[in-house]
Protein backbone atom coordinates (compact mmCIF):
# COMPACT_ATOMS: atom_id res chain seq x y z
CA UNK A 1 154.12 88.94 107.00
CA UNK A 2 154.46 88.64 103.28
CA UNK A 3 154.05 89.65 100.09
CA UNK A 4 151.17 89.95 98.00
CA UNK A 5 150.47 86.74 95.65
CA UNK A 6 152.66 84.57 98.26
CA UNK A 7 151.48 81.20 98.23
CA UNK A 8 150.09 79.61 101.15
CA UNK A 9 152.51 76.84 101.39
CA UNK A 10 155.25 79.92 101.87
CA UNK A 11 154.06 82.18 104.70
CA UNK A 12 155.57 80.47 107.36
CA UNK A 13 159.02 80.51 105.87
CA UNK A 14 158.63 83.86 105.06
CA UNK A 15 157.70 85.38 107.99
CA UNK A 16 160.21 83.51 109.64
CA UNK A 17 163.13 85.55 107.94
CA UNK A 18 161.05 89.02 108.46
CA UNK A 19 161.17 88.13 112.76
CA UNK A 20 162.69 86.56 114.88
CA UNK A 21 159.85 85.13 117.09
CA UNK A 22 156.19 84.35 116.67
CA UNK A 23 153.31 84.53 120.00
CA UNK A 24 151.84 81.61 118.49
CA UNK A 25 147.55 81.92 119.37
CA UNK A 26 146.44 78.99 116.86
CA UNK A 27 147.43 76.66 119.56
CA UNK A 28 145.09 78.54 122.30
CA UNK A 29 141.96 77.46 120.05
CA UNK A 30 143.56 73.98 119.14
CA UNK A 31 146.27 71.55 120.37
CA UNK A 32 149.06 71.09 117.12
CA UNK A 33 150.09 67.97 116.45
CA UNK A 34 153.31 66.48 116.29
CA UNK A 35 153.33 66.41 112.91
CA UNK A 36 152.28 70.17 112.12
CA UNK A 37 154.87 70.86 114.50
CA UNK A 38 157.48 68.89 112.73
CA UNK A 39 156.63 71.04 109.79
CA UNK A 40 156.23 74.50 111.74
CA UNK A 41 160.10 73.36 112.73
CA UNK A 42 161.34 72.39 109.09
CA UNK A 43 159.83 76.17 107.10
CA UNK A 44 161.37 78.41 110.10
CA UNK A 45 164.35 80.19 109.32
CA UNK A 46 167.63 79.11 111.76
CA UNK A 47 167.32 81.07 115.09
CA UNK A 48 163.47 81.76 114.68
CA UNK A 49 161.55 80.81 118.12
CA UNK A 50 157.41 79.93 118.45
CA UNK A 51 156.18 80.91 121.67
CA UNK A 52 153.03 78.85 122.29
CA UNK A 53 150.59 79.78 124.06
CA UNK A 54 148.59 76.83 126.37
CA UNK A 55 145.31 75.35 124.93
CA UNK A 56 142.63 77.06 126.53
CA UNK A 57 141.47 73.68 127.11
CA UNK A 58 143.70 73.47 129.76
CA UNK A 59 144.30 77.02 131.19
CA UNK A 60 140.12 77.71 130.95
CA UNK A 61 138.04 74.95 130.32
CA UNK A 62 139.78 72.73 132.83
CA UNK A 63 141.49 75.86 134.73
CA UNK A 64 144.50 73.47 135.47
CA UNK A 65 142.74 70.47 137.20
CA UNK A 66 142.70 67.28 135.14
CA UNK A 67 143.82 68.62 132.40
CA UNK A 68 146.43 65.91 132.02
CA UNK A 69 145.82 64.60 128.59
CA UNK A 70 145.56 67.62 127.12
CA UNK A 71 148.68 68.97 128.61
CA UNK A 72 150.38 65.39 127.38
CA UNK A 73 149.81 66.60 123.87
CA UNK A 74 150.85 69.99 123.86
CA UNK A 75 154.68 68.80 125.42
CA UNK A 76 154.53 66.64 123.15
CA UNK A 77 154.31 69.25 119.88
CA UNK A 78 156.65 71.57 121.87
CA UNK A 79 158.78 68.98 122.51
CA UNK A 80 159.87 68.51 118.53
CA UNK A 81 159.84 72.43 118.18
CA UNK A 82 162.74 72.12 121.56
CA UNK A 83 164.37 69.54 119.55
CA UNK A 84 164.97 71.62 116.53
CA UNK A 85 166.22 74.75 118.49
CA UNK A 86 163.30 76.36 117.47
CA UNK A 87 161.19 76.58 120.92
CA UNK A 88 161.28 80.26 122.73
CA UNK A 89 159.14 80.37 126.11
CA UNK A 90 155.44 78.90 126.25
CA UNK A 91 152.67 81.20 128.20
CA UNK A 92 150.31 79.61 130.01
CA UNK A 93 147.70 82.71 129.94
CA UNK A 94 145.19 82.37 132.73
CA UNK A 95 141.43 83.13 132.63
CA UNK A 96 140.09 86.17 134.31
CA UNK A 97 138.51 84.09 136.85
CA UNK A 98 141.64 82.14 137.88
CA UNK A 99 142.59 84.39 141.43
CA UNK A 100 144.93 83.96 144.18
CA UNK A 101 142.76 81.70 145.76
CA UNK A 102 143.63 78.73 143.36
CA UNK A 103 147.36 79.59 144.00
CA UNK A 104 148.25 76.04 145.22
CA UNK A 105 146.71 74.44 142.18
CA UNK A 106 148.81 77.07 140.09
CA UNK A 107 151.78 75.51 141.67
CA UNK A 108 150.79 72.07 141.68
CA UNK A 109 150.97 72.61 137.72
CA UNK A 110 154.10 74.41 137.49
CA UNK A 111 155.64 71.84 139.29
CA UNK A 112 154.58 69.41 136.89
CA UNK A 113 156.14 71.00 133.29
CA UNK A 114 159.66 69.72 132.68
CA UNK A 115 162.22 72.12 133.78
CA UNK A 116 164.03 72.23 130.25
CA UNK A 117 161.58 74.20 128.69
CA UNK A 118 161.18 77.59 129.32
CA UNK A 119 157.57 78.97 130.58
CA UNK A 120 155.66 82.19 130.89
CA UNK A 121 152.77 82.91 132.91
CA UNK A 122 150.12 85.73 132.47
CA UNK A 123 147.93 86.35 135.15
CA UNK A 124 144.54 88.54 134.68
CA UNK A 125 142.39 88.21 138.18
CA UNK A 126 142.52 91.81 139.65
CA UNK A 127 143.42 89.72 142.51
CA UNK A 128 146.94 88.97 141.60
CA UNK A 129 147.16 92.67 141.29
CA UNK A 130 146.66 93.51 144.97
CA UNK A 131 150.10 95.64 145.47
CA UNK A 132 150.19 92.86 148.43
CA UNK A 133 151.01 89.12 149.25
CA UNK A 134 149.05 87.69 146.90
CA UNK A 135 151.09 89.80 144.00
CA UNK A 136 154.07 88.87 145.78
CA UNK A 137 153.07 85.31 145.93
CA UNK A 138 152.87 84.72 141.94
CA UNK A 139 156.22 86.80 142.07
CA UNK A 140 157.95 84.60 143.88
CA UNK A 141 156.37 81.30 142.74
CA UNK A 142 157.32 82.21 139.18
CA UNK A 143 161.02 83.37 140.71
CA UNK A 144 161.73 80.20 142.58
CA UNK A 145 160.65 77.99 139.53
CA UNK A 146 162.77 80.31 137.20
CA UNK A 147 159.58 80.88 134.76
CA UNK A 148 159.16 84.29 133.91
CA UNK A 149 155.82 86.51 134.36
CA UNK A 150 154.18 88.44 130.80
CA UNK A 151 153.96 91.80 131.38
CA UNK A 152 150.69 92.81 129.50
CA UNK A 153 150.02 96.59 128.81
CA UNK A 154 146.80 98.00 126.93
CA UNK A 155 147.05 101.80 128.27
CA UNK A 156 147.23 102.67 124.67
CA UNK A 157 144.29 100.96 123.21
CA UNK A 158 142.08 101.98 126.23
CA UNK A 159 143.29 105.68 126.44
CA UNK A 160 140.75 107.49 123.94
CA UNK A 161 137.05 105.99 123.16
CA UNK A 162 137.49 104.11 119.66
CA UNK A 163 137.79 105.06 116.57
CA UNK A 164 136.14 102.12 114.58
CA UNK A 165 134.53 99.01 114.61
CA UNK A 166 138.12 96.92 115.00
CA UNK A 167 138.80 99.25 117.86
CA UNK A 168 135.32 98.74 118.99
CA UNK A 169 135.61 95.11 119.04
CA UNK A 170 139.57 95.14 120.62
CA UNK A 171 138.82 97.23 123.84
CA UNK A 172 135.94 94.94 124.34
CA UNK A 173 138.09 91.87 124.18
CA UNK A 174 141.33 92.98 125.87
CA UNK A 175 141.82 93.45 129.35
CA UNK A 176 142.82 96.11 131.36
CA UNK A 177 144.73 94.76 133.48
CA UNK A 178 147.48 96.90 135.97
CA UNK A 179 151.01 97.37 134.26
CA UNK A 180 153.64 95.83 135.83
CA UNK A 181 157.65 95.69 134.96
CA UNK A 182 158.20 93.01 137.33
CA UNK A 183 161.20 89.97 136.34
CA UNK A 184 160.80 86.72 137.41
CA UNK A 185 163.09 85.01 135.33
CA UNK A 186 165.65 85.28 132.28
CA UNK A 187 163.56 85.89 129.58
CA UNK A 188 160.37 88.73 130.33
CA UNK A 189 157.83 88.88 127.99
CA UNK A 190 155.89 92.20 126.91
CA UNK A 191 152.74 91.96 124.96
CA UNK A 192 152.18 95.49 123.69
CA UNK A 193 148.89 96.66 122.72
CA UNK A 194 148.23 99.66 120.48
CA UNK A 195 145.93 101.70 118.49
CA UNK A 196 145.52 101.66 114.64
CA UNK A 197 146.40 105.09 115.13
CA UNK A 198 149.96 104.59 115.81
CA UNK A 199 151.30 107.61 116.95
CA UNK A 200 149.28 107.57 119.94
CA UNK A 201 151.17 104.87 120.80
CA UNK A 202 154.65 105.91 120.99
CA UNK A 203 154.64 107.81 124.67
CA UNK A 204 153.81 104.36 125.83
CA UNK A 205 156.70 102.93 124.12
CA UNK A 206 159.18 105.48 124.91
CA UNK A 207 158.40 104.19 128.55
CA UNK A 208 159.21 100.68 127.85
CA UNK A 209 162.36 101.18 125.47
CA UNK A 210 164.29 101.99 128.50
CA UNK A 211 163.19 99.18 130.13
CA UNK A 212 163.95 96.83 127.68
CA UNK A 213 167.28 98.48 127.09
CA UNK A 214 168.57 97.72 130.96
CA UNK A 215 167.04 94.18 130.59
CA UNK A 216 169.47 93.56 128.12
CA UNK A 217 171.85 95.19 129.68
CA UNK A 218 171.53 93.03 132.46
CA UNK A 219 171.74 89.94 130.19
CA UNK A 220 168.21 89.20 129.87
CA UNK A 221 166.51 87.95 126.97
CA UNK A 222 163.33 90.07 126.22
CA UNK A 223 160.36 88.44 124.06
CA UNK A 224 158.39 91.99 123.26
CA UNK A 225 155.27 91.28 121.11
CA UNK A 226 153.42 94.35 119.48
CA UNK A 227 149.60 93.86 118.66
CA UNK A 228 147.04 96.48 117.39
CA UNK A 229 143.36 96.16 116.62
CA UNK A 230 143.66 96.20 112.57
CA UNK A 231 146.30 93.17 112.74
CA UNK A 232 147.61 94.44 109.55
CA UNK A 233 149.58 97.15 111.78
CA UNK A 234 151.24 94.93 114.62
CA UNK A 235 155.13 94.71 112.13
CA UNK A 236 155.02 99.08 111.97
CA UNK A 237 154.00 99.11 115.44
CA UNK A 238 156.85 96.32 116.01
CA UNK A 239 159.41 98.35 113.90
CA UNK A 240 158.54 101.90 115.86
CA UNK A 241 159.49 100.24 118.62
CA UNK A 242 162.70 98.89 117.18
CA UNK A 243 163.55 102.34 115.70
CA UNK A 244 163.19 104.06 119.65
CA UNK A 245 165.33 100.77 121.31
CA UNK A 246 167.96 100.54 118.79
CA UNK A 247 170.00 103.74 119.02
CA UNK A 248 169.75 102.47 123.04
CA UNK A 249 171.49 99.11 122.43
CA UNK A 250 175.47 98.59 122.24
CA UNK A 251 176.65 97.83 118.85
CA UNK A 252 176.54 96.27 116.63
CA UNK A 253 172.71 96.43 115.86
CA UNK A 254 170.75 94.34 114.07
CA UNK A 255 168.52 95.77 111.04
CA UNK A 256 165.38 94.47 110.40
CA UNK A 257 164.24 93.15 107.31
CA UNK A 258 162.14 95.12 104.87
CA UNK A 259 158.33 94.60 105.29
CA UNK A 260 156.43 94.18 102.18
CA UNK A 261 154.19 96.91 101.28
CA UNK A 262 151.27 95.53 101.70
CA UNK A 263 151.41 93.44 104.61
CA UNK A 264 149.21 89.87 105.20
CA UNK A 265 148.51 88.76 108.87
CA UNK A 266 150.24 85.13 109.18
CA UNK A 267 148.25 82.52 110.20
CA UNK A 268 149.80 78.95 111.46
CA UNK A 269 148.25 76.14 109.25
């Protein structure tokens, strides 16, 4: 985010001193290159981490199978964000019609991404959902490979009809998929969706504060991404759920920066 009458050229570097992390979508709807990474890596403050998520030319158009080109470009972008110590995990999000009966090309894929980056995977076939072996079997593929499941969770957004167009649009586009708290690896993700109304969010965050408290606790790395229909409200939403974790973390605490007053969306050019 930034402030009013920031120039273009400047919105990367200044979000990357109001957070610590970005779910980077622009590189679902198009493959950066090498040299847009380089730059993405040279405006980001020290410590700041983009977590990419897979071209959905691989993870839906070619669902995995030979999708090897495409695949050979994104490492290669990633690999110059890894360089600069400015690569958090990548999520490989998977298309609603990707179930547990294309498990074994699922793994044949995994197997393939180099072991010294760190990967996410988000499933959405109700299939994977089954409370059975197939659940267990993305479990324990992601556990055995050390790559770490996203936990997505929409209650929020889907728990009253909505109440505009942007919610309108946002529960027609966003899954609702079964909530899960499930660790696979050293670094869980959380993608948190909300309301524009935000205090109907907060019961759904006071159930995950706790969570993400003992993760920590535990020596885990959490990635916890807040989103909301009206994108303009994702950093309060973000900062509520700060405000409930903090007071549950061992000192010293971190505070978070200041958000302008009138908030932009960023957008990774």
């Amino acid at each position: 985010m930034y402030p009013a009458g920031t120039p273009k050229r400047s919105w990367l570097s200044w979000y990357t001193r109001m957070f610590n992390a970005v779910e980077g979508n622009s590189s679902f709807y198009a493959i950066p290159t090498v040299d847009t990474a380089r730059r993405w890596a040279g405006e980001a403050a020290a410590g700041f981490q983009f977590c990419m998520k897979f071209p959905r030319e691989v993870s839906h158009e070619h669902a995995l199978v030979g999708a090897q080109a495409a695949t050979r470009l994104f490492l290669d972008a990633l690999n110059v964000l890894r360089q600069a110590e400015r690569l958090g995990p990548t999520f490989l999000q998977l298309g609603p019609e990707f179930g547990p009966d294309r498990a074994a090309v699922l793994e044949a894929y995994l197997d393939e991404l180099p072991p010294e980056m760190s990967w996410a995977v988000e499933v959405r076939h109700p299939g994977w959902f089954d409370s059975g072996p197939n659940e267990q079997r993305i479990n324990e593929m992601l556990r055995q490979r050390q790559m770490d499941k996203v936990l997505f969770d929409s209650r929020a957004l889907f728990q009253l009809p909505p109440d505009d167009q942007i919610e309108n649009a946002s529960q027609k586009r966003k899954p609702k998929t079964p909530v899960r708290q499930t660790v696979t690896g050293r670094r869980p993700m959380l993608r948190l969706v909300g309301r524009n109304q935000l205090d109907l969010v907060d019961r759904f965050t006071e159930q995950w504060v706790q969570i993400v408290a003992d993760w920590i606790a535990q020596g885990l790395q959490p990635y916890i991404f807040a989103h909301a229909p009206n994108d303009a409200l994702a950093p309060e939403l973000a900062r509520r759920f700060w405000n409930r974790l903090a007071p549950l973390l061992p000192p010293p605490q971190p505070e978070l920066p200041r958000l302008p007053a009138k908030p932009r969306q960023l957008e990774l050019l």
